[in-house]
Protein backbone atom coordinates (compact mmCIF):
# COMPACT_ATOMS: atom_id res chain seq x y z
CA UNK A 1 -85.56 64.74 56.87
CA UNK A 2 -85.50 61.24 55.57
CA UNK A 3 -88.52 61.48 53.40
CA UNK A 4 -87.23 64.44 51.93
CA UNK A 5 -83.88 62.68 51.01
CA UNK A 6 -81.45 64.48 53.59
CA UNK A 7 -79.71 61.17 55.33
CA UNK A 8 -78.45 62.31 58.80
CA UNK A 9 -75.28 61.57 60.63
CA UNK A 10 -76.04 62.68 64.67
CA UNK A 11 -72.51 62.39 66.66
CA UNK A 12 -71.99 63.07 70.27
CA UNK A 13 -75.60 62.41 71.20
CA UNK A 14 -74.39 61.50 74.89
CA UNK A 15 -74.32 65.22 75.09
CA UNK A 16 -78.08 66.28 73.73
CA UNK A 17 -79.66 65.79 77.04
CA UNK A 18 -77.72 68.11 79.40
CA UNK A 19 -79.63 71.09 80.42
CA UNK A 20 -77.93 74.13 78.79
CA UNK A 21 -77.60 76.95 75.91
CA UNK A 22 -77.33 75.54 73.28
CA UNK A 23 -75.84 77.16 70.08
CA UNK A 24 -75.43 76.26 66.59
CA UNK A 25 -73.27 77.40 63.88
CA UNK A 26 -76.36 79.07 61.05
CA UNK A 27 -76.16 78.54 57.34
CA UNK A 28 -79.21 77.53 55.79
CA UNK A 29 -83.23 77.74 56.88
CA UNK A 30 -83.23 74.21 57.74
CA UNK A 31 -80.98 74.82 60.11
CA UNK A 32 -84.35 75.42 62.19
CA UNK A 33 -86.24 72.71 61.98
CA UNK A 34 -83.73 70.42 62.69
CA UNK A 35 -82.74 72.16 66.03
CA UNK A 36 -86.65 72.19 66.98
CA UNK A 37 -86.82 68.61 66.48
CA UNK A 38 -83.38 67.65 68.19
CA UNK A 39 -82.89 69.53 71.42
CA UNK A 40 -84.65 67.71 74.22
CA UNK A 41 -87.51 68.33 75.95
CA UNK A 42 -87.80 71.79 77.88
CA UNK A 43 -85.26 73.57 75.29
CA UNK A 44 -86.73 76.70 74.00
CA UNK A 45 -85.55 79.14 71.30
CA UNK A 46 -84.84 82.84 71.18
CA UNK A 47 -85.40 84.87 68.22
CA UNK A 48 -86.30 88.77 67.58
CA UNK A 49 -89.73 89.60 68.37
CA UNK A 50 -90.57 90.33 64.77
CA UNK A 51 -90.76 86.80 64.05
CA UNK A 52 -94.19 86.49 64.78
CA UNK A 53 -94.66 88.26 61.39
CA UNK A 54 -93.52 85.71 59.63
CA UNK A 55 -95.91 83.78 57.79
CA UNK A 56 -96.81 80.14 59.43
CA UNK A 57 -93.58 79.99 60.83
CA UNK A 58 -94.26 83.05 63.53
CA UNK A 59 -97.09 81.95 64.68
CA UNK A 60 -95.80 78.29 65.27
CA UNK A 61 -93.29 79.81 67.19
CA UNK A 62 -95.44 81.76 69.54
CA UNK A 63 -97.84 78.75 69.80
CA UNK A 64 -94.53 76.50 71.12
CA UNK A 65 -94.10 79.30 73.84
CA UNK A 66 -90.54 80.34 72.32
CA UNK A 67 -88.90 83.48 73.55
CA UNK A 68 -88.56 86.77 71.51
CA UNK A 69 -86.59 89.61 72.83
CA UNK A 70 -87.01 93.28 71.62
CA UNK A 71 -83.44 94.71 69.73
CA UNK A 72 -84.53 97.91 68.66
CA UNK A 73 -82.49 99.45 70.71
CA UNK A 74 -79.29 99.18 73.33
CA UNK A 75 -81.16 99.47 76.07
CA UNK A 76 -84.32 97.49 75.33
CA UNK A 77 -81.74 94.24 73.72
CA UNK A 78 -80.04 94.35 77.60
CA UNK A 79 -83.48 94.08 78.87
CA UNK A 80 -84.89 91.60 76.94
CA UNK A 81 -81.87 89.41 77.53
CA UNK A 82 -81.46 89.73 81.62
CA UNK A 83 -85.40 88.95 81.12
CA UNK A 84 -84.78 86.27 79.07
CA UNK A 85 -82.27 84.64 81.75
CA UNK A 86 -84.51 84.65 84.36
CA UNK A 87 -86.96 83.09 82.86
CA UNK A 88 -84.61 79.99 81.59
CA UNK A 89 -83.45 80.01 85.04
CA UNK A 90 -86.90 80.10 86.80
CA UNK A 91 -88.56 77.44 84.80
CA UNK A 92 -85.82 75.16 84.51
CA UNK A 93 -85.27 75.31 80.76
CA UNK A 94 -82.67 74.99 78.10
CA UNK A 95 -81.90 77.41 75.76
CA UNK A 96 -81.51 77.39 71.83
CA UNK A 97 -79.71 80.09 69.63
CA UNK A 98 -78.29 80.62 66.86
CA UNK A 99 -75.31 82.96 67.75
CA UNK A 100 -74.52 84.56 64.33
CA UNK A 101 -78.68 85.76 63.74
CA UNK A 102 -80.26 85.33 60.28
CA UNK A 103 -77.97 88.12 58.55
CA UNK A 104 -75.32 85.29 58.40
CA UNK A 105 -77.81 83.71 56.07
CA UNK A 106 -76.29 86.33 53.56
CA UNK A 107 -72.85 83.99 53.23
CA UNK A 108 -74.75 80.75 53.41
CA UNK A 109 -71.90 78.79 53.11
CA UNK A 110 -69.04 80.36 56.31
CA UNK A 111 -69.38 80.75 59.56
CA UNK A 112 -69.36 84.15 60.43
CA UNK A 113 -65.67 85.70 61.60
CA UNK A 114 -65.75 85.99 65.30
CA UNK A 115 -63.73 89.25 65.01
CA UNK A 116 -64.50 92.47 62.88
CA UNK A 117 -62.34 95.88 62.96
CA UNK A 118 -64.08 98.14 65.38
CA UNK A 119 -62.24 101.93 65.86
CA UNK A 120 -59.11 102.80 64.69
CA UNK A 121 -57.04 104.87 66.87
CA UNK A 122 -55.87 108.10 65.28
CA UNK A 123 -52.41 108.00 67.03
CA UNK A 124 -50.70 104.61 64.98
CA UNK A 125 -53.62 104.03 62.45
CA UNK A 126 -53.82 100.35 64.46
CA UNK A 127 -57.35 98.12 63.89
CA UNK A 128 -58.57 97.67 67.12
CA UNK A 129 -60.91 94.44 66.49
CA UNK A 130 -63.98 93.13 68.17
CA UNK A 131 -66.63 90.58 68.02
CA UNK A 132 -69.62 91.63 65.21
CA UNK A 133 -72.63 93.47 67.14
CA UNK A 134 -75.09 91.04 68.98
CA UNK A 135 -72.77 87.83 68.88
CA UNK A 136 -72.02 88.44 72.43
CA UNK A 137 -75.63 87.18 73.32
CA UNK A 138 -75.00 83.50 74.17
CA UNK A 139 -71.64 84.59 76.58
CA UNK A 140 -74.34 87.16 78.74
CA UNK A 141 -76.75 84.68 78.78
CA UNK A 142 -74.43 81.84 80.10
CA UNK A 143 -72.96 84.16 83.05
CA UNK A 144 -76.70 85.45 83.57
CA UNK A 145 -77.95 81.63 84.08
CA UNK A 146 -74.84 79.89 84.83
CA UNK A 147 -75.92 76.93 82.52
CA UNK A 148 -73.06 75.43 80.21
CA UNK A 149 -72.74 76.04 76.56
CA UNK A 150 -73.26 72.73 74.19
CA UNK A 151 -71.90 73.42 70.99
CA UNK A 152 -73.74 72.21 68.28
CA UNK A 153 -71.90 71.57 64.68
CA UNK A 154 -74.03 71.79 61.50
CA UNK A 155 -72.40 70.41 58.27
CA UNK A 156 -74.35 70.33 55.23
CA UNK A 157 -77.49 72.14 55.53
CA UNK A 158 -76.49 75.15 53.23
CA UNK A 159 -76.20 72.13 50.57
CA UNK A 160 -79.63 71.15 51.54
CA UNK A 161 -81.76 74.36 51.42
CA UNK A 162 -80.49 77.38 50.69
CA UNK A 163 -81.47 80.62 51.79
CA UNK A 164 -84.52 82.20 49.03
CA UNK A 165 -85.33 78.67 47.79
CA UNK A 166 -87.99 76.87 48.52
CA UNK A 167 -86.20 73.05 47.23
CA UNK A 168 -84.97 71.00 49.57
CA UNK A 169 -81.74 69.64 47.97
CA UNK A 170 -81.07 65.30 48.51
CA UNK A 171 -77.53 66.67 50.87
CA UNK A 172 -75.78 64.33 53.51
CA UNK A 173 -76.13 66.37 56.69
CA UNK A 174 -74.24 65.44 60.31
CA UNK A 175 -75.03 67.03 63.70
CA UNK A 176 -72.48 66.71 66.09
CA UNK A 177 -72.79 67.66 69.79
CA UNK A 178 -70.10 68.74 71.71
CA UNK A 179 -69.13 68.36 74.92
CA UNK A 180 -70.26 71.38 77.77
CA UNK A 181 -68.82 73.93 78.25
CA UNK A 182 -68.59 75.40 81.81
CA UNK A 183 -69.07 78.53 82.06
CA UNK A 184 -69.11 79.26 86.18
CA UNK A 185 -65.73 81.17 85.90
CA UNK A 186 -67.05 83.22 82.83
CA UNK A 187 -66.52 87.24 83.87
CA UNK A 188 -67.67 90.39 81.51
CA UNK A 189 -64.40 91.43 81.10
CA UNK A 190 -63.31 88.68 79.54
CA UNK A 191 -66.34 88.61 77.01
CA UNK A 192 -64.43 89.06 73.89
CA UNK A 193 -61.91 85.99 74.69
CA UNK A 194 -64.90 83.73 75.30
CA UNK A 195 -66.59 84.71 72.23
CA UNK A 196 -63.20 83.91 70.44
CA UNK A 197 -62.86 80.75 72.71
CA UNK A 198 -65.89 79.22 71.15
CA UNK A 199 -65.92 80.45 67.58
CA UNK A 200 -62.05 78.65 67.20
CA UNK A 201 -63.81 75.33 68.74
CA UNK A 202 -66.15 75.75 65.24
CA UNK A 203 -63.02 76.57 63.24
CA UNK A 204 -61.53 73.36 64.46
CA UNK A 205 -64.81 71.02 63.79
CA UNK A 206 -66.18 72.91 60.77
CA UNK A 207 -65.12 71.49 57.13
CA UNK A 208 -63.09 73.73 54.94
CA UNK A 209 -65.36 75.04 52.99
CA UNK A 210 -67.80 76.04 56.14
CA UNK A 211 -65.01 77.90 58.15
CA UNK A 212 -64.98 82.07 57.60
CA UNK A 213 -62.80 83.19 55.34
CA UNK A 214 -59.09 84.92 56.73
CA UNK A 215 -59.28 88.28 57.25
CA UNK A 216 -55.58 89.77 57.46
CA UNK A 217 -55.45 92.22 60.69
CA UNK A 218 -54.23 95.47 59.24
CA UNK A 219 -50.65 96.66 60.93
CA UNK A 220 -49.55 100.17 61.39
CA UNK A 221 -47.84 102.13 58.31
CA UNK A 222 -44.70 104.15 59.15
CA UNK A 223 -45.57 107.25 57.68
């Protein structure tokens, strides 16, 4: 990243060598690389088993032994993560994601809103509001495997490389680590809290300009 005129800032790198899931805030295609070249040894990734599609890049990720799991449907996504799980847990290995998925790669510059309105109950017109579909991943995984969640913080990259481009911008980028979470306590029904646990952690350590916009809940009307 030097040669190509991104300086980087790594903070909390006490933190990089703990096995666990590690996730990262997504904004640019860089966002990538860096993660494949600064998670430690044994860390694999998890991406959507169309990847291997995807010119050069697919097959480098098959060749590196990353995991894919199938989401084409309810069913077959539950499988491929309890599958998934095992296998970190079997081989020892830490785990990579990114918890918001490409899509996020749409608003290149945000993190994704950790809450979305969901039904809306026909009695008091109330938005009942939930975490997007498929962010839940990284909180099944950590209950499936028991590892801790590390936290990592990307600032930067969408200045760097931006989604459809193929220039890599000169951008100051820093990657800071976070301390573990545990996550031995972690229960299903609390899913939705965790989810919201960890996305305000990103809201605190994000920049302005990187944190989702503010999305007003809706209240009821008196009709």
């Amino acid at each position: 990243m030097w040669i190509l005129g991104n300086p980087i800032k790594i903070e909390g790198a006490e933190y990089a060598n703990t096995r666990a899931i590690y996730i990262c805030n997504h904004a640019s295609p860089i966002d990538i690389f860096l993660m494949m070249w600064l998670t430690p040894t044994g860390t694999v990734g998890i991406a959507k088993k169309e990847i291997v599609w995807y010119p050069l890049f697919g097959q480098l990720y098959v060749l590196a032994n990353h995991l894919r799991i199938d989401r084409s449907n309810p069913t077959a996504a539950i499988q491929s993560m309890k599958e998934v799980a095992r296998a970190i847990v079997k081989n020892k290995l830490s785990l990579i994601l990114f918890p918001e998925g490409t899509s996020q790669l749409n608003n290149v510059d945000r993190l994704a809103p950790s809450l979305t309105p969901r039904a809306v109950s026909s009695m008091n017109s109330a938005v009942s509001w939930a975490p997007p579909k498929g962010i839940r991943g990284f909180v099944h995984l950590a209950m499936q495997s028991h590892l801790p969640i590390v936290p990592i913080v990307l600032t930067g990259t969408h200045l760097a490389w931006r989604k459809g481009s193929l220039h890599v911008r000169p951008a100051p980028l820093t990657v800071k680590y976070l301390p573990p979470i545990k996550t031995d306590d972690w229960t299903a029904d609390k899913i939705d809290d965790h989810v919201k646990m960890v996305h305000d952690i990103y809201i605190k350590h994000l920049p302005q300009p990187q944190r989702p916009l503010v999305v007003e809940e809706e209240t009821p009307t008196k009709g």
